[in-house]
Protein backbone atom coordinates (compact mmCIF):
# COMPACT_ATOMS: atom_id res chain seq x y z
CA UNK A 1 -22.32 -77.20 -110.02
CA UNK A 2 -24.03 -75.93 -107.13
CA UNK A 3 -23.73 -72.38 -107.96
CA UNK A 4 -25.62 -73.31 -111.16
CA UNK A 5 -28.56 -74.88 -109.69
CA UNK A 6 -28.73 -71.93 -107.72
CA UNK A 7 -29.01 -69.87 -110.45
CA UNK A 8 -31.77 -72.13 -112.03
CA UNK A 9 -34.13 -72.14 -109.05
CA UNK A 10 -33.68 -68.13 -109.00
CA UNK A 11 -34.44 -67.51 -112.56
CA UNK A 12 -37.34 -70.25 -112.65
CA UNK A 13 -38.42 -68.26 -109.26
CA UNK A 14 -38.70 -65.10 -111.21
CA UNK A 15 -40.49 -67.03 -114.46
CA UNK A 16 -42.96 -67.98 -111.75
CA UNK A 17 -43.88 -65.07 -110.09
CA UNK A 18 -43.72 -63.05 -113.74
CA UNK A 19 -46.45 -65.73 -114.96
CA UNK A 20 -48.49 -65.44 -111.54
CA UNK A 21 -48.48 -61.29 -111.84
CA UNK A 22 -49.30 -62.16 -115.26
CA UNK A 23 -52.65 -64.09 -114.52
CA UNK A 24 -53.63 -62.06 -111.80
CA UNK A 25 -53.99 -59.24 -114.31
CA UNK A 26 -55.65 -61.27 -116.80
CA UNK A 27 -57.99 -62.36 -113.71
CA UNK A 28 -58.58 -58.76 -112.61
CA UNK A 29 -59.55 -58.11 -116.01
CA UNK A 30 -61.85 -60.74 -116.40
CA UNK A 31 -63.63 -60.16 -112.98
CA UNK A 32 -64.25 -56.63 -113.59
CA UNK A 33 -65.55 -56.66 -117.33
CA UNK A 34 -67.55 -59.64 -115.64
CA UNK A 35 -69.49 -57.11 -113.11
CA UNK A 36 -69.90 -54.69 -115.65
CA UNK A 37 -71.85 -56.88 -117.85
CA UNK A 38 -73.48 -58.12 -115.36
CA UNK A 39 -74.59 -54.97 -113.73
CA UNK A 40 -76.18 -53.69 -117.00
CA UNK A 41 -78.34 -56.91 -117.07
CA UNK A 42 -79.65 -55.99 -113.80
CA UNK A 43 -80.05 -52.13 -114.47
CA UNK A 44 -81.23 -52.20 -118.17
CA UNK A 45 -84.00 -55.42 -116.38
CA UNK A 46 -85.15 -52.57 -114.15
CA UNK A 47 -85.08 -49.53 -116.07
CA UNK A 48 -88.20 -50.06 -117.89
CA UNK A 49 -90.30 -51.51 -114.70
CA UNK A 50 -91.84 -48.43 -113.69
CA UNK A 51 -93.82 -48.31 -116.71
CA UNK A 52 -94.60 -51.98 -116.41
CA UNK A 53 -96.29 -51.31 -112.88
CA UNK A 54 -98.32 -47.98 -113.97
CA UNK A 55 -102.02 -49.56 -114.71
CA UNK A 56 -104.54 -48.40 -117.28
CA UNK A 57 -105.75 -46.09 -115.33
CA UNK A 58 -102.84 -43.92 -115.01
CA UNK A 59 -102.00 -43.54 -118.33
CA UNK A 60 -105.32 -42.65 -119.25
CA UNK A 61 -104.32 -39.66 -116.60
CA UNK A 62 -100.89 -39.09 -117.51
CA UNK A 63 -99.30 -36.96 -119.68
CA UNK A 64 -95.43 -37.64 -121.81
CA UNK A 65 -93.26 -35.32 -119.57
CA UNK A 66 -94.12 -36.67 -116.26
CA UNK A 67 -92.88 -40.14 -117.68
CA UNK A 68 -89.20 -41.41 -117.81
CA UNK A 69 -88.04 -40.59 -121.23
CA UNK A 70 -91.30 -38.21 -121.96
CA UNK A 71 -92.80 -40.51 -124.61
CA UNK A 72 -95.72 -40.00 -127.11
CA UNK A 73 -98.70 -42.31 -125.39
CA UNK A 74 -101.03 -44.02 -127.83
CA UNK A 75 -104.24 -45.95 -125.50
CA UNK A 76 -105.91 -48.30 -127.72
CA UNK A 77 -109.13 -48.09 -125.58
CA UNK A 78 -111.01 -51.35 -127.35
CA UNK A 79 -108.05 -53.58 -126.52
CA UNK A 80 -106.92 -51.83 -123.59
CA UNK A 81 -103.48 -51.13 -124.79
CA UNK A 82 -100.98 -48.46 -124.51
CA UNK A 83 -98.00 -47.82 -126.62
CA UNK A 84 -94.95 -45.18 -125.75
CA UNK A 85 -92.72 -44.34 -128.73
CA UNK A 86 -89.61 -42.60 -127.36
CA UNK A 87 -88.78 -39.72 -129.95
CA UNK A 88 -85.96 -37.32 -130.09
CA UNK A 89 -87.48 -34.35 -130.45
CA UNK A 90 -88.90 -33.76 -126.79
CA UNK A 91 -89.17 -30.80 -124.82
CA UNK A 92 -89.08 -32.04 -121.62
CA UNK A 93 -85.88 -31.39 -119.41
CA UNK A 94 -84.65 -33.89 -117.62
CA UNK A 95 -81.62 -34.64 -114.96
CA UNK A 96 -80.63 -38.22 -115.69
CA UNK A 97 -78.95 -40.02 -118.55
CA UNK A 98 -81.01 -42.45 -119.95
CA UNK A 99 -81.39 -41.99 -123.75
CA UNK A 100 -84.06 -44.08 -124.79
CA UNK A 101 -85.65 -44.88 -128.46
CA UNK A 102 -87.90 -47.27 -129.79
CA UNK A 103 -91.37 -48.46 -128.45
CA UNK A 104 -93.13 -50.21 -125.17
CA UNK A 105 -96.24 -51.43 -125.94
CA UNK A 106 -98.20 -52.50 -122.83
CA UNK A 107 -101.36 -55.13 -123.17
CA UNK A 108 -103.77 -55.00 -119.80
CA UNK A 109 -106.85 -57.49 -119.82
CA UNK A 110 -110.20 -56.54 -120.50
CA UNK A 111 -112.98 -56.39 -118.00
CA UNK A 112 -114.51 -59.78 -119.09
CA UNK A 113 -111.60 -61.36 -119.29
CA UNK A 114 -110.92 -64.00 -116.78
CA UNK A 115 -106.94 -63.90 -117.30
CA UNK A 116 -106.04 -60.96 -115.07
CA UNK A 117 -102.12 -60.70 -116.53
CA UNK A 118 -101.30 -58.40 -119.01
CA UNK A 119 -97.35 -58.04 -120.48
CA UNK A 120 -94.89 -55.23 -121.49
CA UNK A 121 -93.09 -55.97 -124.80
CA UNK A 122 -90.09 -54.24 -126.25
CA UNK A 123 -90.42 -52.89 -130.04
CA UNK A 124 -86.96 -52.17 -131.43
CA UNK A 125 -86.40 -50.39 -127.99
CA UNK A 126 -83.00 -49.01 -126.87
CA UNK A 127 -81.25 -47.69 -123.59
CA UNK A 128 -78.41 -45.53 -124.09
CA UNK A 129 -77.61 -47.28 -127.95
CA UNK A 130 -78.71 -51.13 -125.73
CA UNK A 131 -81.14 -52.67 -127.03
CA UNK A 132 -83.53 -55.38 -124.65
CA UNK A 133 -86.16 -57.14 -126.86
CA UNK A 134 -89.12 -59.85 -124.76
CA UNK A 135 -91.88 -59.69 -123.15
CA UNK A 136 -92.33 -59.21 -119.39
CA UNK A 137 -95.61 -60.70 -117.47
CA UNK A 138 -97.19 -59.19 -114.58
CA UNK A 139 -100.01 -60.14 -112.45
CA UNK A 140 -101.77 -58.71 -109.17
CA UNK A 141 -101.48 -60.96 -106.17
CA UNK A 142 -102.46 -58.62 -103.75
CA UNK A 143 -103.78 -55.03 -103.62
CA UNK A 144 -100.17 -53.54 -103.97
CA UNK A 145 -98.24 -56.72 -104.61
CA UNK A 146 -97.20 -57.41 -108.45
CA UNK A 147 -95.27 -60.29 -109.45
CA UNK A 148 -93.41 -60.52 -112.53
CA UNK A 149 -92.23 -63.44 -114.71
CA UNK A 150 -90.50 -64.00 -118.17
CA UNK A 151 -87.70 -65.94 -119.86
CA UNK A 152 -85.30 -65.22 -122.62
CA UNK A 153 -85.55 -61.71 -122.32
CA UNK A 154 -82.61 -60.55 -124.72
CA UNK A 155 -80.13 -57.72 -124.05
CA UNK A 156 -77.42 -56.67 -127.11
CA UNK A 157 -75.22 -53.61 -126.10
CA UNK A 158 -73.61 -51.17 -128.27
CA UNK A 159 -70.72 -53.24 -128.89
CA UNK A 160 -72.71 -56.55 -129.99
CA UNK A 161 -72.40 -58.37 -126.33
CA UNK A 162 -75.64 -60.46 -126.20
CA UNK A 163 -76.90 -62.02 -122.92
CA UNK A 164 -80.13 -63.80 -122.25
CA UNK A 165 -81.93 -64.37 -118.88
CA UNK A 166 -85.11 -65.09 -117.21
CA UNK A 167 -86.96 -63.72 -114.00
CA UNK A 168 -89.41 -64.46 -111.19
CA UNK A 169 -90.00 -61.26 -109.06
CA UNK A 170 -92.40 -60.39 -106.50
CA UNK A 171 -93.02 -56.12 -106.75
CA UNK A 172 -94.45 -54.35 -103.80
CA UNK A 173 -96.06 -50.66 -104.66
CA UNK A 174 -96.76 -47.85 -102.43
CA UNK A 175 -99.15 -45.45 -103.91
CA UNK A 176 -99.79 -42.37 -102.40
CA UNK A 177 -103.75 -40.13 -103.60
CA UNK A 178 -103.30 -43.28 -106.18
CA UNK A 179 -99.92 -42.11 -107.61
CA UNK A 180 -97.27 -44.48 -107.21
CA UNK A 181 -94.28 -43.25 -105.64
CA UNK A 182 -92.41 -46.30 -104.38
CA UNK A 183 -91.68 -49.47 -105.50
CA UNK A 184 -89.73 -52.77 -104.06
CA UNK A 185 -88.57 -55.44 -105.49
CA UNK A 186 -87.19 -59.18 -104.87
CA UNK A 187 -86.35 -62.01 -106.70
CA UNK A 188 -84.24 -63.33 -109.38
CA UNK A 189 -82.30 -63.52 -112.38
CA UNK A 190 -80.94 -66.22 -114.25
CA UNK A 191 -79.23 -67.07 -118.03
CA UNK A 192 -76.44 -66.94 -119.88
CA UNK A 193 -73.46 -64.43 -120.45
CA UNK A 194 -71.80 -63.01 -123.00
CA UNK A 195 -69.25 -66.17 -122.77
CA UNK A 196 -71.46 -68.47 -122.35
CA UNK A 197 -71.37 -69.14 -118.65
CA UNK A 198 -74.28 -69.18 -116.29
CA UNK A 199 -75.14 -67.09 -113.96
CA UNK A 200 -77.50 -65.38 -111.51
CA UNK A 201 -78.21 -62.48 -109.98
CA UNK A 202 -79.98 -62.28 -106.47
CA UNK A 203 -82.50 -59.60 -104.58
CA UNK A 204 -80.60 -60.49 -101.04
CA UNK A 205 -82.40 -57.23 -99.73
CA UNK A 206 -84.77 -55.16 -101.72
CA UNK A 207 -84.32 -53.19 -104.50
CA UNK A 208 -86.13 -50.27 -104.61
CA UNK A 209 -86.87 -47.26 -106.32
CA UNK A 210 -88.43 -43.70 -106.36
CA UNK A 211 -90.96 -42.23 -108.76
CA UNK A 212 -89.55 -39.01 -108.75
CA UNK A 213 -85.70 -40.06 -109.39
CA UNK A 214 -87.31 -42.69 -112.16
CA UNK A 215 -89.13 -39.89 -113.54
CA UNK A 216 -85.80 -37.83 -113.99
CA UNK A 217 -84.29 -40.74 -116.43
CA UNK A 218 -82.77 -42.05 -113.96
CA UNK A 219 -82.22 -45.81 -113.58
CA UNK A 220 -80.18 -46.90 -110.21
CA UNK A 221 -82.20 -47.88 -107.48
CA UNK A 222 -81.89 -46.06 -104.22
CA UNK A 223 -80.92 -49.05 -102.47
CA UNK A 224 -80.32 -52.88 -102.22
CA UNK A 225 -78.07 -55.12 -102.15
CA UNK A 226 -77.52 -58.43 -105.03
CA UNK A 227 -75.58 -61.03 -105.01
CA UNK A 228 -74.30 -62.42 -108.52
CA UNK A 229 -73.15 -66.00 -109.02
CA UNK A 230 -71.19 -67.02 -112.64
CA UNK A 231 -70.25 -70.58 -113.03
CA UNK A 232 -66.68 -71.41 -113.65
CA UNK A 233 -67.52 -75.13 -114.60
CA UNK A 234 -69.20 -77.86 -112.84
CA UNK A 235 -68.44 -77.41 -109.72
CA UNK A 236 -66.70 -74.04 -109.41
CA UNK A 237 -68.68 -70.75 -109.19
CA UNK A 238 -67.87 -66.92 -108.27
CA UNK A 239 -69.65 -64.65 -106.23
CA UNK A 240 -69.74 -60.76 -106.56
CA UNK A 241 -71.81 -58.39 -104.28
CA UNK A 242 -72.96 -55.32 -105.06
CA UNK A 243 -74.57 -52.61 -102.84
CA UNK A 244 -76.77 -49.63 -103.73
CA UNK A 245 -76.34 -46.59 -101.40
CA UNK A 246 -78.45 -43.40 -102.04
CA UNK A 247 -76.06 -40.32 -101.56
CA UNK A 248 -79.60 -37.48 -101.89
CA UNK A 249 -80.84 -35.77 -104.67
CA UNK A 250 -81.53 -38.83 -107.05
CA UNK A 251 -77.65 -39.54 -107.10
CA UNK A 252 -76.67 -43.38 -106.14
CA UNK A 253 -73.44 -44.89 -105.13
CA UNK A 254 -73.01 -47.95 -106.42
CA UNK A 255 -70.18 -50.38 -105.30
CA UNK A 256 -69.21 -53.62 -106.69
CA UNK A 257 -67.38 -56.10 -103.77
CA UNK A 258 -65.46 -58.69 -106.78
CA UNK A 259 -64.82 -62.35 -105.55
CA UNK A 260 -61.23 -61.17 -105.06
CA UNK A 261 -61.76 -59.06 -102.46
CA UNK A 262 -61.42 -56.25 -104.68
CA UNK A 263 -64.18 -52.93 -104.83
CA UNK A 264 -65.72 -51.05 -108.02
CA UNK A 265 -67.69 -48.29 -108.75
CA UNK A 266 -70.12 -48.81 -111.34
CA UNK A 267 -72.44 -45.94 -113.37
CA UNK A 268 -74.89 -47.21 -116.19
């Protein structure tokens, strides 16, 4: 009799530990499609703000190939607007991997207008086959300080996997003979995953990013660190980190610390 309840508590041992190794795989799974979704929120959010922080003036300068994506500019000069249409058929060569399509239309405010915000909005506009769809605000609150506000900004990847989120951001520009070169950013992101869940994702030290690596269609910053929180329920929540770690020449390393413990290295 013994020997058999021996042999019980070692086989329901084994169940146990099967079932545990089980769920920790279905966990790790989880976790990491988890940061990967939520790393292209973040990245496919700041791809696009470089354009958002060029004013009127610049694009009445600038010309498609020293832009990200080396659109065709249309400047509406009577309503002081500016569309980019990203075709296929440029001959600019660049470095990076951003494939974009689709329109930005950009909306500044008119000298006698006393409503000194103007918006980007995205017109059937894809990144690499994702599309984002909103509008972004923007308003000067200092000579080189931006800040930035919008909700339900919609992103829909290639495979269908919608997410929606909203953002308060405060953007700090260094311009040098007028150009800007340089821009850092903090603040927030917050909405809803592709499961439903809520989460957001935190500026814990500036992200920032170059002109010329931007220019190159590239879309990593150069560094900064974020902090992303997905609730489990009512009172349970995750954390992941993620740091951004310039490695020279416009290339970024990009490392993902899960709640487990665990690391990843992310690309867009």
């Amino acid at each position: 009799m013994k020997i058999k309840h021996y042999i019980f508590l070692l086989l329901s041992s084994f169940f146990i530990a099967a079932c545990q190794e089980n769920e920790d795989k279905i966990i790790q799974t989880d976790l990491s499609k988890e940061a990967n979704q939520l790393f292209n929120i973040s990245n496919y959010w700041g791809e696009s703000l470089y354009f958002a922080l060029l004013k009127w003036e610049d694009y009445k300068q600038i010309v498609p190939c020293e832009l990200p994506g080396s659109p065709k500019i249309s400047l509406e000069q009577t309503l002081k607007q500016v569309t980019l249409e990203f075709l296929p058929d440029t001959l600019c060569v660049k470095t990076g991997r951003a494939n974009r399509t689709g329109k930005i239309r950009l909306d500044y405010p008119s000298e006698l207008s006393a409503n000194r915000e103007w918006t980007i909005e995205y017109q059937g506009y894809t990144v690499n086959q994702n599309s984002i769809s909103g509008i972004r605000r923007f308003l000067n609150t200092k000579s080189n300080e931006v800040a930035e506000e919008f909700e339900n900004l919609d992103l829909t990847t290639q495979d269908g996997v919608e997410s929606s989120f909203s953002g308060n951001f405060i953007h700090t520009t260094n311009r040098i003979n007028l150009e800007l070169v340089r821009v850092s950013s903090i603040g927030m992101l917050s909405g809803i995953n592709p499961v439903g869940r809520k989460f957001t994702i935190e500026f814990v030290s500036p992200r920032q990013i170059l002109a010329t690596c931007i220019k190159e269609n590239e879309i990593l910053p150069f560094a900064g660190k974020e902090s992303w929180t997905v609730e489990r329920g009512s009172d349970k929540k995750v954390i992941h980190q993620i740091n951004y770690e310039s490695t020279g020449n416009c290339t970024v390393n990009a490392t993902v610390t899960l709640s487990d413990g665990r690391y990843l290295v992310l690309t867009p």
